[in-house]
Protein backbone atom coordinates (compact mmCIF):
# COMPACT_ATOMS: atom_id res chain seq x y z
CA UNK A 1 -34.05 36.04 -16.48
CA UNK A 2 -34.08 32.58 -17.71
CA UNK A 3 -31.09 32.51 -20.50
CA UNK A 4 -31.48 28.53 -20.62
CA UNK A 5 -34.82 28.62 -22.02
CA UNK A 6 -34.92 30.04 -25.51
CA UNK A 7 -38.43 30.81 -26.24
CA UNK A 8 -41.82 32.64 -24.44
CA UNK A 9 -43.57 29.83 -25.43
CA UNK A 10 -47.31 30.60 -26.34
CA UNK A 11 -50.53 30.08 -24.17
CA UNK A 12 -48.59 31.32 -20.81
CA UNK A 13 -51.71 32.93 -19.37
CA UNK A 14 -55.01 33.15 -21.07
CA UNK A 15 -57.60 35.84 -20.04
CA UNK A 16 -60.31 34.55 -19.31
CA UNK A 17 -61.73 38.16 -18.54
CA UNK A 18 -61.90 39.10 -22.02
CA UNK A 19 -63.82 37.55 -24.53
CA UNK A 20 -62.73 34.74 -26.60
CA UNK A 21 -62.56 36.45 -30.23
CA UNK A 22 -59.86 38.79 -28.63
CA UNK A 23 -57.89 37.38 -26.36
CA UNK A 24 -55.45 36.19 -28.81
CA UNK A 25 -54.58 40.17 -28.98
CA UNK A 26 -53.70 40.55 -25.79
CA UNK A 27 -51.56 37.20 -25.68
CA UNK A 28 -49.35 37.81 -28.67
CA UNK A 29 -49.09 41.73 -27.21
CA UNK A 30 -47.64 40.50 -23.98
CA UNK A 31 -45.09 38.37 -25.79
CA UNK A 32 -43.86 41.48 -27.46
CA UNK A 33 -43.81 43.52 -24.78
CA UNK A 34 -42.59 41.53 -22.04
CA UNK A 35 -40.18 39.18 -23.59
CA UNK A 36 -37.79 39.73 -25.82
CA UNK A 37 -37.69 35.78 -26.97
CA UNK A 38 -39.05 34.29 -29.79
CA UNK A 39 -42.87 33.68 -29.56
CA UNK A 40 -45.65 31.80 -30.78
CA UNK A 41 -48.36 32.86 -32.90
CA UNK A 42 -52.22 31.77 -32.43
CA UNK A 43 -53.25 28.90 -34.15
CA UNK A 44 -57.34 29.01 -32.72
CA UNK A 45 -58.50 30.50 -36.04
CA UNK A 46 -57.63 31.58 -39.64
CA UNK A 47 -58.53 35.35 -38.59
CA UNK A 48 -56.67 34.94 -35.32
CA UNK A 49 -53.31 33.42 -37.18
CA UNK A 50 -53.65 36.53 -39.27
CA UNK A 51 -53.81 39.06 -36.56
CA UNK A 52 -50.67 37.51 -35.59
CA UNK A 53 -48.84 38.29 -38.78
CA UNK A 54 -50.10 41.89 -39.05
CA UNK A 55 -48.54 42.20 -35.51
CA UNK A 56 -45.64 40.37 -36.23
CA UNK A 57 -45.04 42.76 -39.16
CA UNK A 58 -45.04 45.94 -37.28
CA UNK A 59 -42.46 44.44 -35.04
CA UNK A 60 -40.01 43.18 -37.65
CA UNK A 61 -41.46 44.89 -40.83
CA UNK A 62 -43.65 43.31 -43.27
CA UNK A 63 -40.50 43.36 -45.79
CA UNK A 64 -38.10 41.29 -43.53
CA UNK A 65 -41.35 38.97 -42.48
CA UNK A 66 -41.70 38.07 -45.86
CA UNK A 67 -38.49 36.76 -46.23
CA UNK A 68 -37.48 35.36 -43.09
CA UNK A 69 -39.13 33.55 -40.26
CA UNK A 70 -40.22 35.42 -37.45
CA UNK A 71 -41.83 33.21 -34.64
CA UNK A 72 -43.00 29.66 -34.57
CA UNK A 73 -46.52 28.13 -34.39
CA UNK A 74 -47.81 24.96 -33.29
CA UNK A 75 -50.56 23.03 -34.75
CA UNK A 76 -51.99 19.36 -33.29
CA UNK A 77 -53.35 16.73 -35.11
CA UNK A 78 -56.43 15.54 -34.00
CA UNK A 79 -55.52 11.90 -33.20
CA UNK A 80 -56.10 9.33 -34.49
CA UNK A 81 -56.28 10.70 -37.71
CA UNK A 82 -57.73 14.33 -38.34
CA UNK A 83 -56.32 17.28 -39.43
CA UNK A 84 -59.52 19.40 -38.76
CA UNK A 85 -60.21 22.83 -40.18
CA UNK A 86 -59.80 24.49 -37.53
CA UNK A 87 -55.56 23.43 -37.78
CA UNK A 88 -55.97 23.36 -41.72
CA UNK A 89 -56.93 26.98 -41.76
CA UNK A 90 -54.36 28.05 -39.31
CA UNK A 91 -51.70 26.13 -41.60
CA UNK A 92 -52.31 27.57 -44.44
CA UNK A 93 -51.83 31.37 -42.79
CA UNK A 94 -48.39 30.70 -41.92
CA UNK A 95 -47.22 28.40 -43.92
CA UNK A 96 -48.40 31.37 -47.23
CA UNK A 97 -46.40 33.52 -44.60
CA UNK A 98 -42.84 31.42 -44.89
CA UNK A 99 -43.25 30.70 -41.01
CA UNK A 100 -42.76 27.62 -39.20
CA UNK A 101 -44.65 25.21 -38.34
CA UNK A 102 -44.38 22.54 -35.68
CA UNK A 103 -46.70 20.04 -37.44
CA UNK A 104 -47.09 17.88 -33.91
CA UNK A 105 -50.11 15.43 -33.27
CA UNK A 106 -51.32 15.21 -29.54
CA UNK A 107 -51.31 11.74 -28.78
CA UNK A 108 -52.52 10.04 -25.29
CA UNK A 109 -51.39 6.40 -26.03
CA UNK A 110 -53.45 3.83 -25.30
CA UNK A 111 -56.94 6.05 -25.55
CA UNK A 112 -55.82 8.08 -29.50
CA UNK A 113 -53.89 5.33 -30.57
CA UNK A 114 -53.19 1.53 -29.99
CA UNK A 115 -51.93 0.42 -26.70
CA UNK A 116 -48.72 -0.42 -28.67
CA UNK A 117 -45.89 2.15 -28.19
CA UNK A 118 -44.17 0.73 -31.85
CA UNK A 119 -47.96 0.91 -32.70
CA UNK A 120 -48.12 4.76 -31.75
CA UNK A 121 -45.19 5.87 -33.20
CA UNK A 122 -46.69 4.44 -36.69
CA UNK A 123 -49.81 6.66 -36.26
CA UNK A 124 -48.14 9.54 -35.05
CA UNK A 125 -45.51 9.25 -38.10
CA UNK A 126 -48.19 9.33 -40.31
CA UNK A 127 -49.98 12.17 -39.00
CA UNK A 128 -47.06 14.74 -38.57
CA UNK A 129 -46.01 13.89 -42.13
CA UNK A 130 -49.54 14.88 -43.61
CA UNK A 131 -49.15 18.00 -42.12
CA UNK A 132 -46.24 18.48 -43.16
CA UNK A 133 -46.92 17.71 -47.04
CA UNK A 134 -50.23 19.83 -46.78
CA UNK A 135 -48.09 23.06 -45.78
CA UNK A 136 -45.98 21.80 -49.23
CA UNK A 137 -49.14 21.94 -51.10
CA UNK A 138 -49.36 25.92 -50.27
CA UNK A 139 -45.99 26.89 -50.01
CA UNK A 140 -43.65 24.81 -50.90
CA UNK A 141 -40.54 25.37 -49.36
CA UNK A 142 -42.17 26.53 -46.36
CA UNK A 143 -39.90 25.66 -43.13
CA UNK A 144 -41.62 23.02 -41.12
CA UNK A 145 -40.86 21.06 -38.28
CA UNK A 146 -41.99 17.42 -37.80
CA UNK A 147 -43.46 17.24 -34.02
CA UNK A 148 -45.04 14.88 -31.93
CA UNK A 149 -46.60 15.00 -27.98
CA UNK A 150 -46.86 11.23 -27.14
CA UNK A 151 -47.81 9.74 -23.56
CA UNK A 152 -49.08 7.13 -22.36
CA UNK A 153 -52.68 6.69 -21.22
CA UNK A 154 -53.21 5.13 -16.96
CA UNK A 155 -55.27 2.36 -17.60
CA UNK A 156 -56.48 2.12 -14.78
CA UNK A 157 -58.09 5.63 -14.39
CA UNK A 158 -57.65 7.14 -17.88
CA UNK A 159 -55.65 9.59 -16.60
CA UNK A 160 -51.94 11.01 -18.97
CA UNK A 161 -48.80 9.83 -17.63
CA UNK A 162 -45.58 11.92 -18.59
CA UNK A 163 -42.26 10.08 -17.62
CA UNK A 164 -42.84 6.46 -18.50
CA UNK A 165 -40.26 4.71 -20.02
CA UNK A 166 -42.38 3.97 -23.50
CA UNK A 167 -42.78 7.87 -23.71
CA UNK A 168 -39.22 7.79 -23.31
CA UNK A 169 -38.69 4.91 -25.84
CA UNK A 170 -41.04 6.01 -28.26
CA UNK A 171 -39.40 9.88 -28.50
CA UNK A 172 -36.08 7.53 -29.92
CA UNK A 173 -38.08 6.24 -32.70
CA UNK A 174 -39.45 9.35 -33.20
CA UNK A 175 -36.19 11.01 -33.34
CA UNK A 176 -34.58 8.04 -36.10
CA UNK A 177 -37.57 8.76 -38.48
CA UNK A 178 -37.22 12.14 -38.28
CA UNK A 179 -33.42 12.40 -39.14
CA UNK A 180 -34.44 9.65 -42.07
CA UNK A 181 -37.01 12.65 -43.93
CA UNK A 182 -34.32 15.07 -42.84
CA UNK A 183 -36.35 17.15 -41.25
CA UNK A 184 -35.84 18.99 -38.09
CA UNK A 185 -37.86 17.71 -34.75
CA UNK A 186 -40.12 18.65 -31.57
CA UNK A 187 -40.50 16.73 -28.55
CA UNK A 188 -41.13 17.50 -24.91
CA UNK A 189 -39.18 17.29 -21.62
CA UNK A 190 -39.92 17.46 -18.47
CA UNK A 191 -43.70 17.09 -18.69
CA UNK A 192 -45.00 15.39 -15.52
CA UNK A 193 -48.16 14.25 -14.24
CA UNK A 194 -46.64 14.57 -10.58
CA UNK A 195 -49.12 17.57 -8.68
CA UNK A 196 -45.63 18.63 -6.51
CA UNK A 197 -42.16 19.72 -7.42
CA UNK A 198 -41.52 16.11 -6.08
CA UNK A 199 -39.32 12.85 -6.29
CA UNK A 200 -42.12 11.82 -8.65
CA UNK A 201 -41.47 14.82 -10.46
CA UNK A 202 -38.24 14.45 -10.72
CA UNK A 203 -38.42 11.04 -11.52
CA UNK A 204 -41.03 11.77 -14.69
CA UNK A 205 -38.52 14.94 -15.82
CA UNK A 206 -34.95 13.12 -15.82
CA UNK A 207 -36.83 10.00 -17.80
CA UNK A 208 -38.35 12.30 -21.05
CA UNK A 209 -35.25 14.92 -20.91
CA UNK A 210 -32.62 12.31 -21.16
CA UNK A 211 -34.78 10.57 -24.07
CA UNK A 212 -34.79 14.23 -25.57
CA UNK A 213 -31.94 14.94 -25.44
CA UNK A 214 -30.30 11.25 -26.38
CA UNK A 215 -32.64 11.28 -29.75
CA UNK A 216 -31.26 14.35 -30.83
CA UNK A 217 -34.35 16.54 -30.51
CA UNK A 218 -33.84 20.01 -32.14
CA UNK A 219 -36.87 21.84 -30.34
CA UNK A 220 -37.72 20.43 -26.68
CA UNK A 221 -41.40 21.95 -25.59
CA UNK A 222 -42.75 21.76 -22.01
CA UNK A 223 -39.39 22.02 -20.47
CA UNK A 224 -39.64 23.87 -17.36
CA UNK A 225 -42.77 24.59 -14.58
CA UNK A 226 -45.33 21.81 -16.19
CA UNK A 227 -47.01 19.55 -13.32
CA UNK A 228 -50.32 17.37 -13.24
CA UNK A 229 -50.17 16.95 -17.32
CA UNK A 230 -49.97 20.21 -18.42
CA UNK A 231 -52.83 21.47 -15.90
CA UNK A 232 -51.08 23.44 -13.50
CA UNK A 233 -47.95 25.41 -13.99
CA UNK A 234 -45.49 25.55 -10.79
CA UNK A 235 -43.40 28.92 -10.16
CA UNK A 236 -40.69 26.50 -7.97
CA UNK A 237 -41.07 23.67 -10.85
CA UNK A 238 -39.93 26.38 -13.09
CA UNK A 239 -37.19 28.26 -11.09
CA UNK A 240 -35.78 24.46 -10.19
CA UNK A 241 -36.26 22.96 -14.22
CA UNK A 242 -34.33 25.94 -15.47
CA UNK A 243 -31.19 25.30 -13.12
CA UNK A 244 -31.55 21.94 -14.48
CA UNK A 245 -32.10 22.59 -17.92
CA UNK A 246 -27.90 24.66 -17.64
CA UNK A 247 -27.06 20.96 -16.23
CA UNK A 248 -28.67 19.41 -19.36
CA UNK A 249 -27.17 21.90 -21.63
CA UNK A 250 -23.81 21.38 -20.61
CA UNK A 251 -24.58 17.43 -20.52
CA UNK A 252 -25.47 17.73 -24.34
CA UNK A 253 -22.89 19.42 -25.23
CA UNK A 254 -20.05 16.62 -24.46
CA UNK A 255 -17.20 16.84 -22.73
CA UNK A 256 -14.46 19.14 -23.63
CA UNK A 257 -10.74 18.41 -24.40
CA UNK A 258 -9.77 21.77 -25.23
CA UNK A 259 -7.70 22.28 -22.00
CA UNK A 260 -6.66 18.51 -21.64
CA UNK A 261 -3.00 19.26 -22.01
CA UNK A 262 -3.39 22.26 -19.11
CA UNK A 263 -4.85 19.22 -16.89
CA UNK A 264 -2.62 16.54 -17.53
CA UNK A 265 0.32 19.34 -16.67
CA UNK A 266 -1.31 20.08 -13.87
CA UNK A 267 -1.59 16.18 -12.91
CA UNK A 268 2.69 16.66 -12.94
CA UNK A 269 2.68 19.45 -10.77
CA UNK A 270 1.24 18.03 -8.30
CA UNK A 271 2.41 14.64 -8.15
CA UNK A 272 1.39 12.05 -5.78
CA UNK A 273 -0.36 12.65 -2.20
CA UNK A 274 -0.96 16.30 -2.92
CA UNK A 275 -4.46 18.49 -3.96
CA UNK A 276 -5.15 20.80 -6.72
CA UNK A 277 -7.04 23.20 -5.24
CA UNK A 278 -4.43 25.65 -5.24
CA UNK A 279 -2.90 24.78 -8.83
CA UNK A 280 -3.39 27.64 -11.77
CA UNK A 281 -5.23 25.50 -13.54
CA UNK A 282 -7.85 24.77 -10.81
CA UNK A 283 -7.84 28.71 -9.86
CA UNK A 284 -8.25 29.24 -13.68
CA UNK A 285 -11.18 26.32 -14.79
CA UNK A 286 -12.86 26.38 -11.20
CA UNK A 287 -15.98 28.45 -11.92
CA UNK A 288 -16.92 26.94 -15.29
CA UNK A 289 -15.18 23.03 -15.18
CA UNK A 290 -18.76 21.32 -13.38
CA UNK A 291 -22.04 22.40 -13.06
CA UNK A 292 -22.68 24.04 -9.86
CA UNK A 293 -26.17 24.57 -9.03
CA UNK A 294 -27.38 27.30 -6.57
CA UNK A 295 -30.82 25.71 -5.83
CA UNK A 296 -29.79 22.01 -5.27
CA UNK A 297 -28.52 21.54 -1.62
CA UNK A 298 -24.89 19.07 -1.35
CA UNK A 299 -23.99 20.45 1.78
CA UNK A 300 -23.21 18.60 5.02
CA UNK A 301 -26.71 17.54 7.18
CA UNK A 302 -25.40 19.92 10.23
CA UNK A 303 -25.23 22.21 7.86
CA UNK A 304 -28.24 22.53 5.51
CA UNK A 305 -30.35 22.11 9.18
CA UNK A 306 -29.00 25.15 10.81
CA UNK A 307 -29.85 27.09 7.19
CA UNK A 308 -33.68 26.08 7.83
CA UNK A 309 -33.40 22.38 6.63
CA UNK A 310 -35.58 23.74 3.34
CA UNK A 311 -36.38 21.51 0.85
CA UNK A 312 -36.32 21.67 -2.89
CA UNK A 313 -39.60 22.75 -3.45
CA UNK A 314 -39.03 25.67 -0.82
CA UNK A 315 -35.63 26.58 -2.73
CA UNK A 316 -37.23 26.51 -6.12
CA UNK A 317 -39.82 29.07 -4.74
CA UNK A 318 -37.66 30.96 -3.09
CA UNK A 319 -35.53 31.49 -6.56
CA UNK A 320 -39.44 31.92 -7.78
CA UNK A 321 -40.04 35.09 -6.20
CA UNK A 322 -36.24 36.56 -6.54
CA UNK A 323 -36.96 35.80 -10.16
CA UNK A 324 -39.75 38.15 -9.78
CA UNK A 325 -38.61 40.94 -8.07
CA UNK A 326 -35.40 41.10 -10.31
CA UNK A 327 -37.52 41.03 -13.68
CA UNK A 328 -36.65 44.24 -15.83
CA UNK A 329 -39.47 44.29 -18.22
CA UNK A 330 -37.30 45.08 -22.09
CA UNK A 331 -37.65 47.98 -23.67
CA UNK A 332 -39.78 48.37 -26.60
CA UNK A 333 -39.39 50.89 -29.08
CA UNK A 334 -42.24 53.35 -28.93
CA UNK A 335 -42.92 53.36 -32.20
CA UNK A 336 -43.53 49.46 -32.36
CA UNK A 337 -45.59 49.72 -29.18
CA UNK A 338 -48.12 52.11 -30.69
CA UNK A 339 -48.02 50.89 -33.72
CA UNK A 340 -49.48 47.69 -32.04
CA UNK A 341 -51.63 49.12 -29.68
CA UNK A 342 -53.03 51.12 -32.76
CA UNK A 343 -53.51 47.56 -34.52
CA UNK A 344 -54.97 46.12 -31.22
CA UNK A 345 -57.63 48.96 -30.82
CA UNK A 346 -58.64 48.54 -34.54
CA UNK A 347 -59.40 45.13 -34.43
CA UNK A 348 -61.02 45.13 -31.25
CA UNK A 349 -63.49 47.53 -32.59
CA UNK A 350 -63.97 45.51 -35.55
CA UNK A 351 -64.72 42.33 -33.55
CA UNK A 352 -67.93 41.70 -31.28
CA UNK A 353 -67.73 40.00 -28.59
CA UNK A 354 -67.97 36.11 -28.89
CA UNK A 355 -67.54 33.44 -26.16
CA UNK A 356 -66.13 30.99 -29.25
């Protein structure tokens, strides 16, 4: 459905119809059942980070969890300065488990730390590497990723801004420091303040992916449907940020030479004053030499009026609801599905209701 994003991501839809203490069941269910990506498990609560393990084990088996990793959680420092217990006692769960953790303080810059981007990246350092050596104290060998979400604060209204060019700036540093400890790293990408699938939202999304993806970021968050700071999720933002995440892909991955000789043959057969559209090597390479995006519009004015002059946002919400009507939900294995619903049922028994 959306093969350039790799992962379900976590807090997709929380709901709010059912009461705090078990929601988390229902989240990590839908994961499972609706995805067949990687996930992320529930970091709200020691109990809660457990009930993601137990379910995580009647997926993959409780032998194979203990040995390999499974999914990926995230935990946020408490800028400036505080692991609280809430994130300790989460830690601890998966990090005893063998699972990652993205260790990944949530920094508004400017308001948690010093209005000093160099200034920032100093705190931030800091506080990702404490979580990281705590999960060492419980495990150590535990996989871990060093993580940070850094932007910068409006000073005029207080307000997060995502594409600025010391968000930008500061994910670099990030990115040096992180291949010093060796470790592998988080960021974000195209996390916008912008309330549209806009030029300002475009502007905002080009400025943090190309930082990403420049710094050498192994694990880019927040990379497709994320407008006004992470408060509203856009279906068109995320139909038109995963065509442009293939574009981003293919820009990462360099360009090729493995066909050079093929092209500079083909420059010979043709000579001068002719075209190559109708060469072999054209009519072989056409379909996969440049990114050719079905949402984005290049044609000819005339042309893109008399097709309803639609704009991007309209195109991205078009692909939206296509998106939708061509989902095939993946099939579970009944066992597994039981299994979990049998876990589910159990637990919600066990638990009263609670509003915290």
């Amino acid at each position: 459905m959306a093969p350039s994003i790799h992962h379900s991501g976590g807090t997709v839809c929380e709901p709010v119809d059912v009461p705090v203490n078990k929601r988390h069941l229902d989240m990590v269910y839908s994961h499972i059942k609706y995805s067949d990506k990687p996930f992320m498990g529930i970091v709200t609560s020691k109990e809660r980070a457990e009930d993601t393990m137990a379910m995580a084990g009647v997926v993959f088996g409780e032998e194979f969890v203990r040995d390999n990793p499974v999914l990926v959680a995230i935990t946020n420092c408490n800028s400036p300065l505080v692991w609280d217990a809430t994130m300790l006692d989460a830690m601890r769960v998966y990090a005893r488990h063998n699972q990652p953790l993205i260790l990944a303080p949530f920094a508004l810059c400017g308001a948690s730390t010093s209005a000093s981007a160099v200034g920032a990246v100093a705190q931030v350092n800091a506080e990702a590497l404490a979580g990281v050596a705590f999960t060492q104290l419980i495990r150590p060998g535990s996989p871990q990723i060093y993580g940070q979400f850094m932007v910068t604060v409006d000073m005029k209204t207080g307000a997060p801004m995502g594409g600025t060019p010391e968000a930008a700036q500061m994910m670099y540093l990030m990115g040096a420091l992180a291949r010093k400890y060796k470790l592998p790293w988080r960021t974000s990408g195209f996390h916008v303040g912008s309330k549209l699938n806009d030029a300002q939202a475009g502007y905002e999304a080009n400025m943090l992916m190309h930082a990403a993806i420049l710094s050498g970021a192994n694990y880019i968050w927040h990379s497709a449907g994320w407008l006004e700071a992470g408060l509203t999720c856009g279906y068109s933002k995320f139909a038109t940020d995963c065509e442009q995440l293939v574009g981003w892909y293919k820009y990462a991955g360099g360009l090729p030479f493995d066909d050079f000789k093929e092209a500079m043959a083909a420059i010979r057969e043709v000579g001068p004053q002719g075209h190559f559209l109708g060469t072999q090597h054209t009519l072989d390479h056409f379909e996969s030499a440049f990114f050719m995006p079905n949402i984005m519009d290049f044609n000819s004015f005339e042309q893109w009026k008399a097709e309803g002059a639609k704009d991007h946002d309209t195109r991205g919400r078009e692909k939206a609801r296509n998106m939708l009507a061509d989902y095939e939900e993946p099939k579970l294995d009944e066992g597994i599905a039981d299994g979990l619903k049998d876990l589910i049922a159990r637990r919600e028994e066990k638990l009263p209701d609670s509003v915290s």
